[in-house]
C-alpha atoms as a PDB file:
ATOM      1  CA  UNK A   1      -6.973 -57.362  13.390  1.00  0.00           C
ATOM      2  CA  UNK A   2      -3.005 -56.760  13.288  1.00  0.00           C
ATOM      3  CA  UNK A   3      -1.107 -60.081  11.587  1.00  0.00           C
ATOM      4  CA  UNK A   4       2.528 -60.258  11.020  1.00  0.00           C
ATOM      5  CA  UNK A   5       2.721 -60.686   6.860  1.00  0.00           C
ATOM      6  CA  UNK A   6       5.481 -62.717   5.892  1.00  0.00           C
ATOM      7  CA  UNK A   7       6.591 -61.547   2.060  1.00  0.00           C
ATOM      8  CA  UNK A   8       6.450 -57.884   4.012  1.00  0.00           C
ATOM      9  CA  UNK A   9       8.557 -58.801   6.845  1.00  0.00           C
ATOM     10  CA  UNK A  10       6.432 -56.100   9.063  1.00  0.00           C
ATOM     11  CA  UNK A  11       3.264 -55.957  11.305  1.00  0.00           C
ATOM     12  CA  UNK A  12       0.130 -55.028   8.994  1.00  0.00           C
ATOM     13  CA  UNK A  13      -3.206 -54.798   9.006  1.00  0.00           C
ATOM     14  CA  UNK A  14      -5.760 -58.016   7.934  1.00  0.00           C
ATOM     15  CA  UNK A  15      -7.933 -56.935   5.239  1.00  0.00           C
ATOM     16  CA  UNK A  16     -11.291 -58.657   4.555  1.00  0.00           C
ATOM     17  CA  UNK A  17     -10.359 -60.658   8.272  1.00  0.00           C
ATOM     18  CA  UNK A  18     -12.449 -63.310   9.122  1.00  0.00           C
ATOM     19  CA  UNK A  19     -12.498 -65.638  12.282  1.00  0.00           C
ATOM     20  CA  UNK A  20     -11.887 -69.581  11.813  1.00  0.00           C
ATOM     21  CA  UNK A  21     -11.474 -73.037  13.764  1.00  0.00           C
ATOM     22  CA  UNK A  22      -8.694 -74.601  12.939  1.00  0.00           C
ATOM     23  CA  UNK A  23      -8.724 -78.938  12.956  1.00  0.00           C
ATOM     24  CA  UNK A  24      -7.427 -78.931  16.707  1.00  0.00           C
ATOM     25  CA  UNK A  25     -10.621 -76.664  17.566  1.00  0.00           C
ATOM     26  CA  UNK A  26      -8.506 -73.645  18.477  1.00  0.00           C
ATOM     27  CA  UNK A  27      -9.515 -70.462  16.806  1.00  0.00           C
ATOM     28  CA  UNK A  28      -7.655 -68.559  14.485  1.00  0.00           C
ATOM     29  CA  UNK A  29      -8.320 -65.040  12.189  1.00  0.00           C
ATOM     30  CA  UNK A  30      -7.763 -65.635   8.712  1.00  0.00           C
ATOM     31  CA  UNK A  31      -7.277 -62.607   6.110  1.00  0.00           C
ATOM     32  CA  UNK A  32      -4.959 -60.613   3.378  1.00  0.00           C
ATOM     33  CA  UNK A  33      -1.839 -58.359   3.273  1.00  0.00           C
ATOM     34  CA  UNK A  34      -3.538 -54.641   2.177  1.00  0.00           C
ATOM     35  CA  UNK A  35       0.269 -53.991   0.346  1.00  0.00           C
ATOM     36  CA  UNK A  36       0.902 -56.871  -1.564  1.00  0.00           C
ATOM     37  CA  UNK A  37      -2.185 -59.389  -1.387  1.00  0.00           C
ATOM     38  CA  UNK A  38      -0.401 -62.482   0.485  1.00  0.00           C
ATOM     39  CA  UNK A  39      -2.596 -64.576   2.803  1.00  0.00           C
ATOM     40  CA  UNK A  40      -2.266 -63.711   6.671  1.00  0.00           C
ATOM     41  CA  UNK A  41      -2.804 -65.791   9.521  1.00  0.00           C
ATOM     42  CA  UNK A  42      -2.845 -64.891  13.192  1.00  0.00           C
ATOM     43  CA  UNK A  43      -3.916 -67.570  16.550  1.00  0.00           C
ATOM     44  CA  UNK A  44      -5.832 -66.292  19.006  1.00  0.00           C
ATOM     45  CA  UNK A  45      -5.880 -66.846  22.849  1.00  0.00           C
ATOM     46  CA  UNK A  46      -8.311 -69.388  24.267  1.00  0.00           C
END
């Protein structure tokens, strides 16, 4: 899964990704930055 990491300002790919529901029931993928470690976090669709 492709997230956008913040502290890299560029597109990268989710290491050790994982699939969560956030409070509002929506769900979400969760994961790490492969360069520098910093937590990722992407939406998905319905």
């Amino acid at each position: 899964m492709e997230g956008y990491c913040v502290k890299c300002k560029a597109k990268q790919e989710m290491s050790d990704a994982k699939e969560v529901e956030m409070k509002n029931g929506r769900k979400a993928m969760k994961g790490k930055c492969p360069a520098c470690g910093t937590g990722m976090f992407r939406i998905l669709g319905k």
